[in-house]
Protein backbone atom coordinates (compact mmCIF):
# COMPACT_ATOMS: atom_id res chain seq x y z
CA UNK A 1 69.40 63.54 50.58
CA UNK A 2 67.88 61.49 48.01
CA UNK A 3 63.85 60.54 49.13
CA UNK A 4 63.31 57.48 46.97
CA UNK A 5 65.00 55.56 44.56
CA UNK A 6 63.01 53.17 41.79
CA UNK A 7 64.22 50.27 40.57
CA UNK A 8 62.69 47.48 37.56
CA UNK A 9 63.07 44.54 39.00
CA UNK A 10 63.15 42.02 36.41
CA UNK A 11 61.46 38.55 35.75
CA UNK A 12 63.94 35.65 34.91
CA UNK A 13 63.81 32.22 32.79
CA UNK A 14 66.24 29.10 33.65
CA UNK A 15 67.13 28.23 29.65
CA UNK A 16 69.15 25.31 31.44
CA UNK A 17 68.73 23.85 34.89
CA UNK A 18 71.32 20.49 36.43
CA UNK A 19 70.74 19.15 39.31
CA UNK A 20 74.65 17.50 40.33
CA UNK A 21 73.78 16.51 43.66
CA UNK A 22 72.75 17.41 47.68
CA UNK A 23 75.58 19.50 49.83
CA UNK A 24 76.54 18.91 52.72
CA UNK A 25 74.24 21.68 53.92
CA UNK A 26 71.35 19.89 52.69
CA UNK A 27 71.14 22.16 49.28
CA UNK A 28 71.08 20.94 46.35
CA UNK A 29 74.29 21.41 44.15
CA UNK A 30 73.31 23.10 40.96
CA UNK A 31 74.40 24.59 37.40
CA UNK A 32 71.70 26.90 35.64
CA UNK A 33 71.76 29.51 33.00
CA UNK A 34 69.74 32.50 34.40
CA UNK A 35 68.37 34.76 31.76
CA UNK A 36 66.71 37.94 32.63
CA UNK A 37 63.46 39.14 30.37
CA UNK A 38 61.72 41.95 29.60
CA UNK A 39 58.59 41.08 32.35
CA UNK A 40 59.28 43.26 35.56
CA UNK A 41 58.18 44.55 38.70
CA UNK A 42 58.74 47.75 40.05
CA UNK A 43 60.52 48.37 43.35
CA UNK A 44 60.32 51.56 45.11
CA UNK A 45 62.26 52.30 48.81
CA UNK A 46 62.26 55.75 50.75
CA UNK A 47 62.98 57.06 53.84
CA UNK A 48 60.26 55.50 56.40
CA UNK A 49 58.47 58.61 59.02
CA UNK A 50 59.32 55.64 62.14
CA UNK A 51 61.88 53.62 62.65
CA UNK A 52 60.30 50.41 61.39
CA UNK A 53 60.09 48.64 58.10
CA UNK A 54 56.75 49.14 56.14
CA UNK A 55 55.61 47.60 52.74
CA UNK A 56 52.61 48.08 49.86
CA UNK A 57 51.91 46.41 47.23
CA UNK A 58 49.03 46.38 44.50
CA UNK A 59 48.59 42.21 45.05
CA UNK A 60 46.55 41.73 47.85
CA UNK A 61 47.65 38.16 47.99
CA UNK A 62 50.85 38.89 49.08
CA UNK A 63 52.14 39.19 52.70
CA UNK A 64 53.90 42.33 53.13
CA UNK A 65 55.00 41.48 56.58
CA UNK A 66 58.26 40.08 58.02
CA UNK A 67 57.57 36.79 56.15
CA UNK A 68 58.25 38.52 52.22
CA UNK A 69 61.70 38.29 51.11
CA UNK A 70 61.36 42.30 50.69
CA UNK A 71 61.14 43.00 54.28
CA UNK A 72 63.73 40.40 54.68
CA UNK A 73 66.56 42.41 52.60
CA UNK A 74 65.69 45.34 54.23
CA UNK A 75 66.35 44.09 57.71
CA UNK A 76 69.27 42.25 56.88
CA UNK A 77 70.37 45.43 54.82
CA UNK A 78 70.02 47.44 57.95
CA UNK A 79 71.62 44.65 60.28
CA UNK A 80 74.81 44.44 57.79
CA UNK A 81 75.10 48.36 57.77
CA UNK A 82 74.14 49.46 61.47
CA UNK A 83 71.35 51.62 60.83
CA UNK A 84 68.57 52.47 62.62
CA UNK A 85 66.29 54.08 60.36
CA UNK A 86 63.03 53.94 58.44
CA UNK A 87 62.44 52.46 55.29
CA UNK A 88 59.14 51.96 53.26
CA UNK A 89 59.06 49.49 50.55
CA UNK A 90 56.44 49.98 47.64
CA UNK A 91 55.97 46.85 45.03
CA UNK A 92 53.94 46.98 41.78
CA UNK A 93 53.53 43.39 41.51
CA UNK A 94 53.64 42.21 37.52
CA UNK A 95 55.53 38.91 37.66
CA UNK A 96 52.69 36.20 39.26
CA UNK A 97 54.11 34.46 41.94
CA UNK A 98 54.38 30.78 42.72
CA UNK A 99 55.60 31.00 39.02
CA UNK A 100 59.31 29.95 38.59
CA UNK A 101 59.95 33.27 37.39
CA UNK A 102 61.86 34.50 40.14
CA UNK A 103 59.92 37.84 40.79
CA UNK A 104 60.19 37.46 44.70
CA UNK A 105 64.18 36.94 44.72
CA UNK A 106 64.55 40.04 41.84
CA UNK A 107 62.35 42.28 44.36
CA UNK A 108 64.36 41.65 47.00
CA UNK A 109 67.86 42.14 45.15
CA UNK A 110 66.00 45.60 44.14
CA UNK A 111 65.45 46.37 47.59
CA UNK A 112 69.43 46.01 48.74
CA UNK A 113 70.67 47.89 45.46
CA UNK A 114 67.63 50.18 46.08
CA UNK A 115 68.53 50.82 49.69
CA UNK A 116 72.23 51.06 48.97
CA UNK A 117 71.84 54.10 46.77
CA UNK A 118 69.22 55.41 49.01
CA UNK A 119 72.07 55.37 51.82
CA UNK A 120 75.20 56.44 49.67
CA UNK A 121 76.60 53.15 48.90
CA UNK A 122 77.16 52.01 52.47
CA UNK A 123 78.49 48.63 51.39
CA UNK A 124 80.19 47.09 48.33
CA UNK A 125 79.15 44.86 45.57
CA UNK A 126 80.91 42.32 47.45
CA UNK A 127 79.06 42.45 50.91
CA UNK A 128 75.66 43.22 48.75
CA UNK A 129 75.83 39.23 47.44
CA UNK A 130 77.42 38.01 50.93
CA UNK A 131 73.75 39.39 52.36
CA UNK A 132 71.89 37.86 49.22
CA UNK A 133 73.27 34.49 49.36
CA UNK A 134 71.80 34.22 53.20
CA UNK A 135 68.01 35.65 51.60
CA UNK A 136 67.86 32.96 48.88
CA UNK A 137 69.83 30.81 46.06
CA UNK A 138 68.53 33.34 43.41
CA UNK A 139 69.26 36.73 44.74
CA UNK A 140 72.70 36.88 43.91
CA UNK A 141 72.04 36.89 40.18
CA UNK A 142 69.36 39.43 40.19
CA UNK A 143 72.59 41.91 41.59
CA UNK A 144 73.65 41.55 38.06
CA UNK A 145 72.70 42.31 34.39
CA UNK A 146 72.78 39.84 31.54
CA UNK A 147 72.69 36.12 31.38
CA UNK A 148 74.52 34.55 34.05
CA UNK A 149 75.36 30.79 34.77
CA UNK A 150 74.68 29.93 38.29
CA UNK A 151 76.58 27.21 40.26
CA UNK A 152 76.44 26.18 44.03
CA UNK A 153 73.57 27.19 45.59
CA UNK A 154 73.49 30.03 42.96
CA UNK A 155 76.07 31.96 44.67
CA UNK A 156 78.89 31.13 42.32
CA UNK A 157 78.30 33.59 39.22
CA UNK A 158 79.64 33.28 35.81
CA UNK A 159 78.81 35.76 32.56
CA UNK A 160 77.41 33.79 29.94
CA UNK A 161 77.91 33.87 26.24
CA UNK A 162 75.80 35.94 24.17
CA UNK A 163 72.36 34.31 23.67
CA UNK A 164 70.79 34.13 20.11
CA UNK A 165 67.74 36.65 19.94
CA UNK A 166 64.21 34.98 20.22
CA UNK A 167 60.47 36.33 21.45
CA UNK A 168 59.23 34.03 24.52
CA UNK A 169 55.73 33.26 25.07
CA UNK A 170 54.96 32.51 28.66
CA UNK A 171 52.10 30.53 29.63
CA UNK A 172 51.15 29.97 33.36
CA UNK A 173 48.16 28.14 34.86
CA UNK A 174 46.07 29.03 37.56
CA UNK A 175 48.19 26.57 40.17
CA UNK A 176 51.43 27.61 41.63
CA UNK A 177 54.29 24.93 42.33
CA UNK A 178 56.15 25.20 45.42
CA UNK A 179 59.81 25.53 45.41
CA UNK A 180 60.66 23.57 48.26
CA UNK A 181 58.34 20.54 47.09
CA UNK A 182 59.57 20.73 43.56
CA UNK A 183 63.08 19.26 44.90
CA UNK A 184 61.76 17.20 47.46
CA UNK A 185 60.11 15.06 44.84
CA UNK A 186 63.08 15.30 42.51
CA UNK A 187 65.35 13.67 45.29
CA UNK A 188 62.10 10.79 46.21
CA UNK A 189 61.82 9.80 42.87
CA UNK A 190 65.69 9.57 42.04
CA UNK A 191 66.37 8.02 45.34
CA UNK A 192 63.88 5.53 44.34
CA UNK A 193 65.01 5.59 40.37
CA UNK A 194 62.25 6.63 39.37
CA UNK A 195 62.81 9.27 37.66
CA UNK A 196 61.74 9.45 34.07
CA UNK A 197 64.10 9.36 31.23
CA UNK A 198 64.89 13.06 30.05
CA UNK A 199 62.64 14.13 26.51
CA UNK A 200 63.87 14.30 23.48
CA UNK A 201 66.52 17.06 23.31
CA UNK A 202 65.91 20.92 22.37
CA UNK A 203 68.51 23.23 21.67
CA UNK A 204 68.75 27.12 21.36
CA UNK A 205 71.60 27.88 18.64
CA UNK A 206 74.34 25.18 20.21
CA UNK A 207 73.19 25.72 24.29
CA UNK A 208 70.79 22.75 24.99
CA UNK A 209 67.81 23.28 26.77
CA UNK A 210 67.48 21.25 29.96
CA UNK A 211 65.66 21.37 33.45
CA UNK A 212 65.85 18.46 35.71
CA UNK A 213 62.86 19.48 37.92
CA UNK A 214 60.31 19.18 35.13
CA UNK A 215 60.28 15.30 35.21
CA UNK A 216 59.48 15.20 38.94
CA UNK A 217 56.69 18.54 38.40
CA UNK A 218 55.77 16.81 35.84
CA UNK A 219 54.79 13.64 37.89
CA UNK A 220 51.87 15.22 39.57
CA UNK A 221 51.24 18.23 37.60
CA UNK A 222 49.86 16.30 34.67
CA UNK A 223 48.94 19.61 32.10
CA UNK A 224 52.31 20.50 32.31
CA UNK A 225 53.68 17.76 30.23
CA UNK A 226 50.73 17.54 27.86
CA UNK A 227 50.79 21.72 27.08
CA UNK A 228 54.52 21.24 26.52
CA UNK A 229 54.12 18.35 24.04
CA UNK A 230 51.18 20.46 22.44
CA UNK A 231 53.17 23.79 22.10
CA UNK A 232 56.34 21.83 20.67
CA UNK A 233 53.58 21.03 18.08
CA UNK A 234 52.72 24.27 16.91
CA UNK A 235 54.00 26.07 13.85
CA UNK A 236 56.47 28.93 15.45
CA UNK A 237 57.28 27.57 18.00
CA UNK A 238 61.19 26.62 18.45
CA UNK A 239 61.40 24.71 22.10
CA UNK A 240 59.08 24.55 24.91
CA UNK A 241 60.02 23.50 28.31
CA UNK A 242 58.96 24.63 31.97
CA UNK A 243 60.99 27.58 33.80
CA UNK A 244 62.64 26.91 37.41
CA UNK A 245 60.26 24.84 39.40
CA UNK A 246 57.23 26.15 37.09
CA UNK A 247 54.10 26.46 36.99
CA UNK A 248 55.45 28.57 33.88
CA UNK A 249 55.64 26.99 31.01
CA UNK A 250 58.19 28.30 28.11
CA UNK A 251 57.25 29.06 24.04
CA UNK A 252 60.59 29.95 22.72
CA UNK A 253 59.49 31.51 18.87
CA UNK A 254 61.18 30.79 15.69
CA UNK A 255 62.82 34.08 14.49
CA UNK A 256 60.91 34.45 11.23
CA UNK A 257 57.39 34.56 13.37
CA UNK A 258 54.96 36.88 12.48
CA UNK A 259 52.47 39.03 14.94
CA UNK A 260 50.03 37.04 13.75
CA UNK A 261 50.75 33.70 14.13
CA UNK A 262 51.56 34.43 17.76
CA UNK A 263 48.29 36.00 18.25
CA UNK A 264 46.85 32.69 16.77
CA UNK A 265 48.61 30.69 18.86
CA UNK A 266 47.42 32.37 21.94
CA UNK A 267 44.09 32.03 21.10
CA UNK A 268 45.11 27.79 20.77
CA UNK A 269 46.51 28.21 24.12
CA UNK A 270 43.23 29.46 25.50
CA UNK A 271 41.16 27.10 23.13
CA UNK A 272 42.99 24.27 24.10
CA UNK A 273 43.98 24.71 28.18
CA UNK A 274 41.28 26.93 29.54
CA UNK A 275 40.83 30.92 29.62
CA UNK A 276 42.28 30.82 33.02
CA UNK A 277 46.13 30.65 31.92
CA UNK A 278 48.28 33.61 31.94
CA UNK A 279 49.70 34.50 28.91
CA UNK A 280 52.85 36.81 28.60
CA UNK A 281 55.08 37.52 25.53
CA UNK A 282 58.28 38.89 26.33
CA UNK A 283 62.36 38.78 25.39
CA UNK A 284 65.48 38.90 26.76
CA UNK A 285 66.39 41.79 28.95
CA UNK A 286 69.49 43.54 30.34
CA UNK A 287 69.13 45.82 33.47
């Protein structure tokens, strides 16, 4: 019997992100372009020595009790499949949280496909995204490999066309940006129409580059808006625009950009917005 099974659990970056409306189950209706990049955690799972769920991980800010999304697949992996058996979860944390990078979603769809193998395919591809859907709206896509557009809740999956090639600089502060609060403020302010007008338009070959939650981040997070406007300055840089609920901020790179000029311009980053921000340069990625 296999002991443990590894897994990269991948980052992600929303190159497109509509808001079309609240559900009846008090969700928002959404279409986004999921992208997977080369930023990753690594997901271990093995045979526990008790019958309960345990979980380590190298970030000591992270609860590794019933509360993380980790433990959560797990039990709901082991409620789906009737088993009564030990499992211990190991996370080297890379991807900061609070981030709108997805890491805690990809960790826990690494933790069902992870658990799956480690049980001999017990369930099907199918019943694997039934139980993902119930964890969280971006679970689903981290089952899969490639760009994916996501509609619904993110349940409803879609391949997406090829994407044109381009480096990513990521650049996160030292706040996070709840989820939850993120789309609370988008429906306040468009309930009261105060929503901004969108900025001018960015595209990536002929896909354009749009996320409805930065206006309403963007209302109290006030660096946000002012780092974008400065990195849409800079020579190299393509687009800029904020990932998933942020705090991340995007630096898609112009093809023809040398080492160099992205080493400069992380040392403007730092000049300009503090020492503090985490800087991350990374690409696409298929898993």
């Amino acid at each position: 019997m296999t002991q443990t099974i590894s897994l990269t659990a991948p980052a992600k970056i929303n190159l497109s992100l509509r808001i079309l409306g609240v559900r009846p189950d008090g969700f928002h209706e959404l279409e986004t372009l999921m992208v997977p990049i080369t930023l990753a955690d690594t997901v271990e799972v093995s045979h526990g020595i008790s019958h309960g769920i345990t979980m380590i991980c190298n970030d000591p800010e992270l609860p590794t009790g019933s509360d993380n999304l980790c433990v959560k697949a797990a039990e709901a992996f082991r409620a789906a499949t009737g088993l009564d058996h030990g499992i211990a979860i190991t996370l080297l944390k890379r991807i900061p949280h609070g981030a709108g990078l997805g890491g805690g979603s990809s960790d826990a769809a690494a933790v069902l496909k992870g658990l799956n193998e480690l049980f001999d395919d017990p369930l099907v591809d199918e019943e694997l995204h039934q139980i993902a859907a119930t964890l969280g709206s971006d679970i689903p896509f981290f089952l899969g490999n490639g760009a994916i557009w996501c509609r619904g809740r993110g349940e409803i999956l879609e391949t997406a066309s090829a994407i044109p090639q381009r480096r990513l600089l990521l650049i996160k502060p030292p706040f996070p940006v709840p989820t939850a609060w993120a789309y609370k403020k988008y429906a306040e302010l468009k309930e009261s129409r105060k929503l901004p007008d969108q900025a001018e338009k960015q595209f990536l070959g002929e896909l354009e580059i749009i996320n409805d939650l930065e206006s309403a981040v963007f209302h109290k997070y006030l660096l946000l808006p002012v780092m974008k406007s400065w990195l849409r300055e800079q020579s190299g840089v393509e687009a800029s625009f904020m990932t998933g609920s942020g705090s991340t901020m995007v630096a898609v790179l112009a093809q023809e950009t040398a080492s160099e000029k992205i080493s400069m311009l992380k040392k403007g980053i730092r000049s300009e917005f503090g020492e503090t921000m985490w800087l991350c340069e990374t690409g696409w990625g298929v898993y």
